[in-house]
Protein backbone atom coordinates (compact mmCIF):
# COMPACT_ATOMS: atom_id res chain seq x y z
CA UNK A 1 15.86 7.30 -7.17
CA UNK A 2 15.18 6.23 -10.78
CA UNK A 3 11.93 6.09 -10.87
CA UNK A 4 9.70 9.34 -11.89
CA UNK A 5 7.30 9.85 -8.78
CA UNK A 6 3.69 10.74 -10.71
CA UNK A 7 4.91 7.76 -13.29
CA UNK A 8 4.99 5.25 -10.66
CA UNK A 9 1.26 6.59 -9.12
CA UNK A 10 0.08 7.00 -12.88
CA UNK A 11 0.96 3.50 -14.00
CA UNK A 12 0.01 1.62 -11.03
CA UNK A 13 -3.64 3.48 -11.33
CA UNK A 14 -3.88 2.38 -14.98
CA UNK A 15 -2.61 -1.12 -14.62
CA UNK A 16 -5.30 -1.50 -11.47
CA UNK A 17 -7.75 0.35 -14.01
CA UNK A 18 -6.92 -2.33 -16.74
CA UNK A 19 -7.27 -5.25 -14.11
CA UNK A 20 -10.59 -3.91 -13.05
CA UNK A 21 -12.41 -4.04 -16.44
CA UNK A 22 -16.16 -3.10 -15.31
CA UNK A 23 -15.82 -4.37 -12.00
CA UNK A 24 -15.64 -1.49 -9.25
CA UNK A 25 -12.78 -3.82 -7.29
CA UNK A 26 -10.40 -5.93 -9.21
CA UNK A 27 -10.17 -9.06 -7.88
CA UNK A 28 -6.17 -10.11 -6.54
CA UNK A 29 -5.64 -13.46 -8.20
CA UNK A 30 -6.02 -11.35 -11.13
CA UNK A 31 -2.91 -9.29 -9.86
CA UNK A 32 0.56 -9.56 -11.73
CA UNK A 33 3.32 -8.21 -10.68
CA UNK A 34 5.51 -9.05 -13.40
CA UNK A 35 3.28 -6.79 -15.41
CA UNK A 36 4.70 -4.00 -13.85
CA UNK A 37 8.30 -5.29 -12.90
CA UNK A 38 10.49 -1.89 -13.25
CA UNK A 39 8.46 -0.23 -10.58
CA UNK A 40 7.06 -3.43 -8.42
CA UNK A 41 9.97 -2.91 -5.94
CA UNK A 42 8.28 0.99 -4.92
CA UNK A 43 5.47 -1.04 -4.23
CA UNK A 44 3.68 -3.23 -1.16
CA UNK A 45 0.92 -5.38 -0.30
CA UNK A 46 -1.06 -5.69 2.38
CA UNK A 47 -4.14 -8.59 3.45
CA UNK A 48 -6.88 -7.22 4.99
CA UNK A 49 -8.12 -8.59 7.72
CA UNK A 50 -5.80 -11.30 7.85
CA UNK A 51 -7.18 -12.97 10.65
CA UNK A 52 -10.75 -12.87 9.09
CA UNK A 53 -12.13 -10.71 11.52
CA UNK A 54 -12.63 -7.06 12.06
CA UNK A 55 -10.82 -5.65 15.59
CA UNK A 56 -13.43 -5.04 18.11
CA UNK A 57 -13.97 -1.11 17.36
CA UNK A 58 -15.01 -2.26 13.73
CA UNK A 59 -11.28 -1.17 12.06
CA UNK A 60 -9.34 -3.58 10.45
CA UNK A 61 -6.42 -5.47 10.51
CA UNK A 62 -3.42 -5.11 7.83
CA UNK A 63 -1.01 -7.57 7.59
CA UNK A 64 2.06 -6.73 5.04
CA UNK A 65 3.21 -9.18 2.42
CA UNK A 66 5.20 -7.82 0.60
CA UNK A 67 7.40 -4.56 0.85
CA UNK A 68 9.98 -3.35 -1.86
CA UNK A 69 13.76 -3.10 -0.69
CA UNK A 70 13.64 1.18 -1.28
CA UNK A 71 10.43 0.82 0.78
CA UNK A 72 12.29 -0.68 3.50
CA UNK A 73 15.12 1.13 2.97
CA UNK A 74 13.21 4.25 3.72
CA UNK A 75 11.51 3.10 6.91
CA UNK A 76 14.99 1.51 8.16
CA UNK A 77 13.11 -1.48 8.81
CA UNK A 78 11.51 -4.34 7.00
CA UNK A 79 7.67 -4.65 7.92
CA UNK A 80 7.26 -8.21 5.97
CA UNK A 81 4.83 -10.36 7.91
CA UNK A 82 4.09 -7.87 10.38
CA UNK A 83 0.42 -6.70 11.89
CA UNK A 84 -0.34 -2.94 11.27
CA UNK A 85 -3.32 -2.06 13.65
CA UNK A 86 -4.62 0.75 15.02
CA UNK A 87 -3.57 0.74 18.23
CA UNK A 88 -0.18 -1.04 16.91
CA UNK A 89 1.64 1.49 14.61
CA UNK A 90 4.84 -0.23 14.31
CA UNK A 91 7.23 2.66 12.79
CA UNK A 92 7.59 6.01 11.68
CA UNK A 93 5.26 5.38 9.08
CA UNK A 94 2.38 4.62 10.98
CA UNK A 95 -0.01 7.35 9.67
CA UNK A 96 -0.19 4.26 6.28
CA UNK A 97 -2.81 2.83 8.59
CA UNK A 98 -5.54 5.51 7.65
CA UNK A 99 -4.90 6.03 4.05
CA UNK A 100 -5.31 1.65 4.47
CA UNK A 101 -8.42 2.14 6.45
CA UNK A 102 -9.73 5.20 3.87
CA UNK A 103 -9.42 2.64 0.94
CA UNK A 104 -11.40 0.11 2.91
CA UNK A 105 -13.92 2.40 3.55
CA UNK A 106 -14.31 4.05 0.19
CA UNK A 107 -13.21 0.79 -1.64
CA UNK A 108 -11.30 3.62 -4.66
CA UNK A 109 -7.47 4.00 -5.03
CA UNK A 110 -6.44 6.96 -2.44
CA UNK A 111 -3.69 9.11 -3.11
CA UNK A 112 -1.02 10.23 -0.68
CA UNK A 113 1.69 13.28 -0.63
CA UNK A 114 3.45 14.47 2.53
CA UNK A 115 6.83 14.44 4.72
CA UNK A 116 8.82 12.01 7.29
CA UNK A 117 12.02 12.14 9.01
CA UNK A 118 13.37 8.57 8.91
CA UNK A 119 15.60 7.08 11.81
CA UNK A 120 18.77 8.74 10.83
CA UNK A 121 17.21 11.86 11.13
CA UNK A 122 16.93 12.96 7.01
CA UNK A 123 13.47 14.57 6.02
CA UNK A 124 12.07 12.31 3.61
CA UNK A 125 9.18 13.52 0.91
CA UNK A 126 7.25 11.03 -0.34
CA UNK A 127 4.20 9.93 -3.10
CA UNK A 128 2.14 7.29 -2.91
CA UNK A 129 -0.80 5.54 -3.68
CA UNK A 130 -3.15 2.95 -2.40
CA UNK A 131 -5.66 0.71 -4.59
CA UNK A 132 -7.82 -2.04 -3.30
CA UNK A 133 -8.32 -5.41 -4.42
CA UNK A 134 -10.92 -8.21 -3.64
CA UNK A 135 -11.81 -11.59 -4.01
CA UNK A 136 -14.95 -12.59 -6.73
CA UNK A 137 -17.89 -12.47 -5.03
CA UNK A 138 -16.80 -11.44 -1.24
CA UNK A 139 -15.27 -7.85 0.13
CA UNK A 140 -11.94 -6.54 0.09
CA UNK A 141 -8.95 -8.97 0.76
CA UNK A 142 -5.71 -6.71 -0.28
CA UNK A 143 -4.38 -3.49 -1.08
CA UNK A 144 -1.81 -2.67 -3.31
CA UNK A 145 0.38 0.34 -2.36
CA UNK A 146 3.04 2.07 -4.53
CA UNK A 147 5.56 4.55 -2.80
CA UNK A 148 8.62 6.84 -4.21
CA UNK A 149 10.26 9.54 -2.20
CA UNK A 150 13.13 11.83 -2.53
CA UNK A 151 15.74 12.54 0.36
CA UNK A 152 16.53 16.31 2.04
């Protein structure tokens, strides 16, 4: 990987802190990926609440948008337009649904550090980080996630 794992969590934070200005949520049309080019393919996006509504039990809904090709690459399996709810964790990296639903209860970028063993059976470590993004005036609409990880 090319890509220096704190660098990629450090610059996304500071790009979503420059976005933000004085607002406590930056709002996502103000988003640019080109901004941050080198790194955008570590990263993801997912809508929140997609559907407009909140599931039943009061969690949300994350649908993916986007997902970098070393994202995919890790998981073995490209997530792009797919549902991630609660009771519907798709793939290995299913545990991505509560750092989601952390961020859209705290509404502040949430930092992640841990372990997976992907489908060919290779323990992957991983970094990553989460930031939320609204719309002006209304609640959260998307999330912003940036991952790097190193094979074992």
């Amino acid at each position: 990987m090319d890509i220096d794992e704190r660098r990629l969590t450090m610059r996304l934070r500071k790009y979503w802190d420059l976005v933000r200005k004085t607002q406590p949520v930056p709002d996502y049309s103000h988003f640019n990926s080109g901004t941050i080019n080198d790194i955008w393919p570590y990263c993801f996006v997912v809508s929140v609440d997609a559907a407009g509504q909140v599931v039943a039990d009061g969690t949300h809904t994350y649908k993916y948008l986007y997902i970098g090709e070393p994202i995919i690459k890790m998981y073995g399996k490209d997530m792009t337009g797919q549902t991630l709810t609660q009771g519907v964790k798709h793939f290995m990296g299913g545990h991505v649904f509560d750092k989601l639903h952390e961020v859209t209860t705290s509404l502040v970028p949430v930092e992640d550090t841990g372990h997976i063993v992907n489908q060919q059976g290779k323990m992957l470590k991983y970094r990553a980080c989460y930031l939320p993004f609204g719309k002006e005036g209304a609640a959260l609409s998307h999330i912003v996630g940036g991952l790097t990880y190193r094979v074992f």
